[in-house]
C-alpha atoms as a PDB file:
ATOM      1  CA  UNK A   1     163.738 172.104 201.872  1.00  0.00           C
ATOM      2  CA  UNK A   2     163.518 168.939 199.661  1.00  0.00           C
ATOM      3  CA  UNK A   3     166.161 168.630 197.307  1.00  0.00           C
ATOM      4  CA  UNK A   4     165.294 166.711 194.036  1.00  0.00           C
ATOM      5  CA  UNK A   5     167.485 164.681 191.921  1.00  0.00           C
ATOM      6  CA  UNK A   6     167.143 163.707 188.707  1.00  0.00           C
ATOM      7  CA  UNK A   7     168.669 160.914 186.846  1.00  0.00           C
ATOM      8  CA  UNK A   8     169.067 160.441 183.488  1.00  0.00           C
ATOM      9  CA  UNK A   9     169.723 156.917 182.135  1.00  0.00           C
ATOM     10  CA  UNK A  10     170.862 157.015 179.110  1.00  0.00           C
ATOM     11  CA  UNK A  11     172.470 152.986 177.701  1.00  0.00           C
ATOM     12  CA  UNK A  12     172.130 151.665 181.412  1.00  0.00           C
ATOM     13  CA  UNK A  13     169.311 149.985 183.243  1.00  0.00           C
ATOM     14  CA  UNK A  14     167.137 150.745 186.491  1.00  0.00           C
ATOM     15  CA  UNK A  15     168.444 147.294 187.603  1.00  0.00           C
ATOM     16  CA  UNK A  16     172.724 148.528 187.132  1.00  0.00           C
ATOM     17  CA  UNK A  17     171.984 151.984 188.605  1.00  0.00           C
ATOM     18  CA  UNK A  18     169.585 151.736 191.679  1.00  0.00           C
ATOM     19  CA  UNK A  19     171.907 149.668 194.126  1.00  0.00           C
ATOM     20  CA  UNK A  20     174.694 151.504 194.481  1.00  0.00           C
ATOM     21  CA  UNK A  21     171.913 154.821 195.118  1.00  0.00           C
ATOM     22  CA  UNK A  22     170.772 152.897 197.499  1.00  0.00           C
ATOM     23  CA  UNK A  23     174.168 151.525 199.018  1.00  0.00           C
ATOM     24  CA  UNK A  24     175.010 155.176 199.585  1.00  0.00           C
ATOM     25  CA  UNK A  25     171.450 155.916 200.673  1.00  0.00           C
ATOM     26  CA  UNK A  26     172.289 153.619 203.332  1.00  0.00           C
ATOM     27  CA  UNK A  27     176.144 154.493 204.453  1.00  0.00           C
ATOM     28  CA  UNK A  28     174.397 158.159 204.839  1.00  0.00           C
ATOM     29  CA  UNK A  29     172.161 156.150 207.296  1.00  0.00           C
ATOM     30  CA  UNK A  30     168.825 156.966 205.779  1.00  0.00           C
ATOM     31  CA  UNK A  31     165.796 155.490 205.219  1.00  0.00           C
ATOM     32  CA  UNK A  32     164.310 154.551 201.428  1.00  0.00           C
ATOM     33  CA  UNK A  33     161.173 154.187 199.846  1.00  0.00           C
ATOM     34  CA  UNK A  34     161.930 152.954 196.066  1.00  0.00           C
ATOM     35  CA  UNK A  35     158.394 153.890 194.383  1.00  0.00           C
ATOM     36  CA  UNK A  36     157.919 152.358 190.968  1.00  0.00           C
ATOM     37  CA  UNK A  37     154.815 152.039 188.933  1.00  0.00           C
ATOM     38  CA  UNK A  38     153.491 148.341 189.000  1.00  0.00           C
ATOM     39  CA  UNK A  39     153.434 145.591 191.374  1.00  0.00           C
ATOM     40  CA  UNK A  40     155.515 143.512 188.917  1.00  0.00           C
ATOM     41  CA  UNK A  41     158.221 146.090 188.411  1.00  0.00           C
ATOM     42  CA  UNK A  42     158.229 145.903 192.506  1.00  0.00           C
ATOM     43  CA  UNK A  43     158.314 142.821 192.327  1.00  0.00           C
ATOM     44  CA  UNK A  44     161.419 142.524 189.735  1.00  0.00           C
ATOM     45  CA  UNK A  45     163.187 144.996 191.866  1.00  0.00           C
ATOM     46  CA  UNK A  46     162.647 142.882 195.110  1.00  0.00           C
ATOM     47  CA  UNK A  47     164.051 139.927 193.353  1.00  0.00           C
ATOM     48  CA  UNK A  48     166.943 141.961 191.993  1.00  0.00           C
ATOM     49  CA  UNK A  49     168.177 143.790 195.342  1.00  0.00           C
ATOM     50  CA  UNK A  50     168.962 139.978 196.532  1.00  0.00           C
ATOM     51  CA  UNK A  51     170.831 138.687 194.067  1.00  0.00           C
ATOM     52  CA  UNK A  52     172.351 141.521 192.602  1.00  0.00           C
ATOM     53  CA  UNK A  53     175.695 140.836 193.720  1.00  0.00           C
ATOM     54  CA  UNK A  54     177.375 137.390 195.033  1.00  0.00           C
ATOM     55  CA  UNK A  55     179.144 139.149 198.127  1.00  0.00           C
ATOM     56  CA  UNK A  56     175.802 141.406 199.742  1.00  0.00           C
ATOM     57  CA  UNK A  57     172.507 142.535 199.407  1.00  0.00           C
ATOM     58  CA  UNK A  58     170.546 144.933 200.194  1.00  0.00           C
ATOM     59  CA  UNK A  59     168.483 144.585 203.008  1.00  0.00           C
ATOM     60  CA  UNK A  60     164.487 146.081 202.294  1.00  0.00           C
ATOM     61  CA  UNK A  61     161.083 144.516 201.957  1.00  0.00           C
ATOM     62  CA  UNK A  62     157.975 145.269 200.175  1.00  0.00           C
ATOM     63  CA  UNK A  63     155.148 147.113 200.977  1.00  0.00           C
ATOM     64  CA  UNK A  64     153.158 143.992 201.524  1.00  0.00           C
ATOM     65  CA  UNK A  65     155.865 143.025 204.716  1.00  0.00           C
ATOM     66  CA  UNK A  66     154.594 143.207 208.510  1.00  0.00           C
ATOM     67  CA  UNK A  67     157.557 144.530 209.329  1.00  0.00           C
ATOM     68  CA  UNK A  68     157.735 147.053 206.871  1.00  0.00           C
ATOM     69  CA  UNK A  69     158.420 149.735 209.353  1.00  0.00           C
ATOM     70  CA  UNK A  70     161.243 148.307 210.597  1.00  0.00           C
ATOM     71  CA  UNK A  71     163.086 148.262 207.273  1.00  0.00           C
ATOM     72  CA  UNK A  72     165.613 150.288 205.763  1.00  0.00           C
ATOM     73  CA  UNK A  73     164.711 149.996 202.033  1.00  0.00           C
ATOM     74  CA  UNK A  74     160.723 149.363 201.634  1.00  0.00           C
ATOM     75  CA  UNK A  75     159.555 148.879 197.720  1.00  0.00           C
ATOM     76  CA  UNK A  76     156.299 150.334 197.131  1.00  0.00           C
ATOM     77  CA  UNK A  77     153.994 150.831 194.562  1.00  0.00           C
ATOM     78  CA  UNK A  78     151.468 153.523 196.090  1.00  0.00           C
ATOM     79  CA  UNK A  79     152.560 157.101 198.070  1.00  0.00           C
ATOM     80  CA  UNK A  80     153.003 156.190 201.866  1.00  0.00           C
ATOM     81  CA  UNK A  81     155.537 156.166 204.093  1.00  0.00           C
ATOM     82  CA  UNK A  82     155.914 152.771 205.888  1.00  0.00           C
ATOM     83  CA  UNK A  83     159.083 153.265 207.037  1.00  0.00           C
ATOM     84  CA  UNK A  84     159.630 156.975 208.195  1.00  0.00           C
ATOM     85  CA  UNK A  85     162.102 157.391 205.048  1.00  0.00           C
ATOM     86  CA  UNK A  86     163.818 160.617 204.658  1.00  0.00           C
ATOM     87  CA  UNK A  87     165.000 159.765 201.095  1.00  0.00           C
ATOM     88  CA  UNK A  88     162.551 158.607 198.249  1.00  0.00           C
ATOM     89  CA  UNK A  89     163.219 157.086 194.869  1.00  0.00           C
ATOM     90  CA  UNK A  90     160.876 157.065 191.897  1.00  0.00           C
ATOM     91  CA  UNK A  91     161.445 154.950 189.060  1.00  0.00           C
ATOM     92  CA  UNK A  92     159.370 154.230 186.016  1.00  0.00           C
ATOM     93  CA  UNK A  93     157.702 157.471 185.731  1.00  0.00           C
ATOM     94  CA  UNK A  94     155.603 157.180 189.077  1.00  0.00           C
ATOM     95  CA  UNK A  95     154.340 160.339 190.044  1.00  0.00           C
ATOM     96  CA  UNK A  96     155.719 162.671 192.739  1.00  0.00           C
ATOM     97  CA  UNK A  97     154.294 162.301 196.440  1.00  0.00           C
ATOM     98  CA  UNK A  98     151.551 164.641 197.406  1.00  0.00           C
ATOM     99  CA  UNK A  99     153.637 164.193 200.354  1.00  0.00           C
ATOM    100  CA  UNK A 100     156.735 165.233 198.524  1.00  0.00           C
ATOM    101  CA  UNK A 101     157.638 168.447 201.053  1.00  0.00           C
ATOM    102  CA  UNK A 102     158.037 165.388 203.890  1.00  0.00           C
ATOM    103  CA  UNK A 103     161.479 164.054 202.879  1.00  0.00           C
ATOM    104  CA  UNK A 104     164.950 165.288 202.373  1.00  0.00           C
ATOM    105  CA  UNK A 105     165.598 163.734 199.230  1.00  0.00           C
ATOM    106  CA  UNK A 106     163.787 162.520 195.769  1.00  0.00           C
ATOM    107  CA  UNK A 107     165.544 160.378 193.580  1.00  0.00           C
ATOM    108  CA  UNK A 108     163.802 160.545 190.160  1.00  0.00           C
ATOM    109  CA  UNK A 109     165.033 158.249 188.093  1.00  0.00           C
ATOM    110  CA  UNK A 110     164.076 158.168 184.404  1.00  0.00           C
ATOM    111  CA  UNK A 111     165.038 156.548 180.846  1.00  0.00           C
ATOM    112  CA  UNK A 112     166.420 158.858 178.483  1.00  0.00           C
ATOM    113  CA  UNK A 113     165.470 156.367 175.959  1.00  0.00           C
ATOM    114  CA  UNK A 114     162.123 156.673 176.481  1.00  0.00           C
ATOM    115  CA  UNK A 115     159.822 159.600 175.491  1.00  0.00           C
ATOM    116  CA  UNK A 116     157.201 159.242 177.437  1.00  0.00           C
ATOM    117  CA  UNK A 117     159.425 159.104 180.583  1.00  0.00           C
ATOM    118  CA  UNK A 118     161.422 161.609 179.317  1.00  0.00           C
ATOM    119  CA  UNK A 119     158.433 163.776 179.068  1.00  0.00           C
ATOM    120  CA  UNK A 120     157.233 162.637 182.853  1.00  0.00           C
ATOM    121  CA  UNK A 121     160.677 163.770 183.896  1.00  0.00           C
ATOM    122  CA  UNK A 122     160.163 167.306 182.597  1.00  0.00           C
ATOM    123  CA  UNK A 123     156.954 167.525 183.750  1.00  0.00           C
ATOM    124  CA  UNK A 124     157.854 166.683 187.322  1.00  0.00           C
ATOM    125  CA  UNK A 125     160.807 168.978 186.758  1.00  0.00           C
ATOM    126  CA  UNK A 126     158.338 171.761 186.262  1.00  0.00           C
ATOM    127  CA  UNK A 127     156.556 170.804 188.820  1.00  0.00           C
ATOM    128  CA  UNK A 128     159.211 170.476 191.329  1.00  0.00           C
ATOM    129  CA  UNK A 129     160.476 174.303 190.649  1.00  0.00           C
ATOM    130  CA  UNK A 130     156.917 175.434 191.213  1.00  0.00           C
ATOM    131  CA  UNK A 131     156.817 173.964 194.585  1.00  0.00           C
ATOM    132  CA  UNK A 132     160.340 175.575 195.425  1.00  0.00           C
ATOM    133  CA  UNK A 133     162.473 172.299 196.043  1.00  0.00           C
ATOM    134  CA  UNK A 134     166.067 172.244 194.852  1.00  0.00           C
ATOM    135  CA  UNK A 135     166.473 170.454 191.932  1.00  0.00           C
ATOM    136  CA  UNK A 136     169.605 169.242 190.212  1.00  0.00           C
ATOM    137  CA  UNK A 137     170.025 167.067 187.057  1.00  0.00           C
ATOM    138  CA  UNK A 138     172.641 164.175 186.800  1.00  0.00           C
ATOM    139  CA  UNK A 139     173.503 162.305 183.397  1.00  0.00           C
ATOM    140  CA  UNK A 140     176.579 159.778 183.188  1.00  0.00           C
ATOM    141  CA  UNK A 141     179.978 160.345 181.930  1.00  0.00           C
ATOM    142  CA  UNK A 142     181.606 157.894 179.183  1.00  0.00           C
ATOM    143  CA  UNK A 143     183.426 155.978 182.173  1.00  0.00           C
ATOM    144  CA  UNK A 144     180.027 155.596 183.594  1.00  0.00           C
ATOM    145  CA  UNK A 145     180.377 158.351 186.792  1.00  0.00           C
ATOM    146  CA  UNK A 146     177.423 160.574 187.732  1.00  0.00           C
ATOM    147  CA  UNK A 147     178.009 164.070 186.941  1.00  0.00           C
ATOM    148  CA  UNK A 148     176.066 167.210 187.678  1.00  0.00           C
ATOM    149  CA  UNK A 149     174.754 168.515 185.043  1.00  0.00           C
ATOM    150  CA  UNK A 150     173.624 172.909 184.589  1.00  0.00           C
END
């Protein structure tokens, strides 16, 4: 069954929060698509997962890439699966996979800040429940930790 998680950002950014998902995504040794909603934000995010921090990176590609099969983290902007991932993250409100069933894990990700997103989030929430997946909600503690949320 596909387990759902959402994730509530509430006084962080995408660009803070998504790389240490993904770290972990990765020392579980799965596979990653990171959906988001525009070819910039892509982009931004493909730019951001090299740099991010001066001692590693992660290693992924974009959908564009040859080779995207062969890579553990593929950025996309479209539903797909380029790289066999078990695990898939949505950011910026893009919309769950009619494929969704397929993988072990969604990561929705979503700004707290925002209504419209917060709105998507629901929505998908809804949405989620009617197809029977497992969902759980996760919002930050004041020191910043993820915590499960009833």
């Amino acid at each position: 069954m596909t387990e759902v998680l959402f994730y509530h950002l509430q006084d962080m950014t995408l660009e803070n929060v998504l790389p240490p998902l993904l770290e972990k995504s990765l020392a579980r040794g799965w596979r990653v698509v990171v959906q988001s909603a525009s070819e910039e934000r892509a982009d931004a995010l493909d730019a951001h997962l090299w740099t991010y921090r001066d001692d590693s990176f992660l290693p992924h590609t974009t959908w564009r890439a040859g080779d995207a099969e062969d890579q553990p983290i593929v950025l996309a902007v479209e539903e797909g699966n380029p790289n066999r991932a078990n695990v898939r993250f949505l950011v910026d409100s893009a919309p769950l996979p009619e494929d969704s069933g397929s993988y072990e894990r969604i990561v929705l990700v979503f700004n707290g800040d925002d209504g419209e997103a917060l709105a998507a989030a629901r929505t998908a929430w809804t949405d989620c429940k009617t197809r029977g997946f497992e969902v759980t909600y996760w919002q930050a503690d004041e020191s910043g930790r993820w915590q499960r949320r009833d």
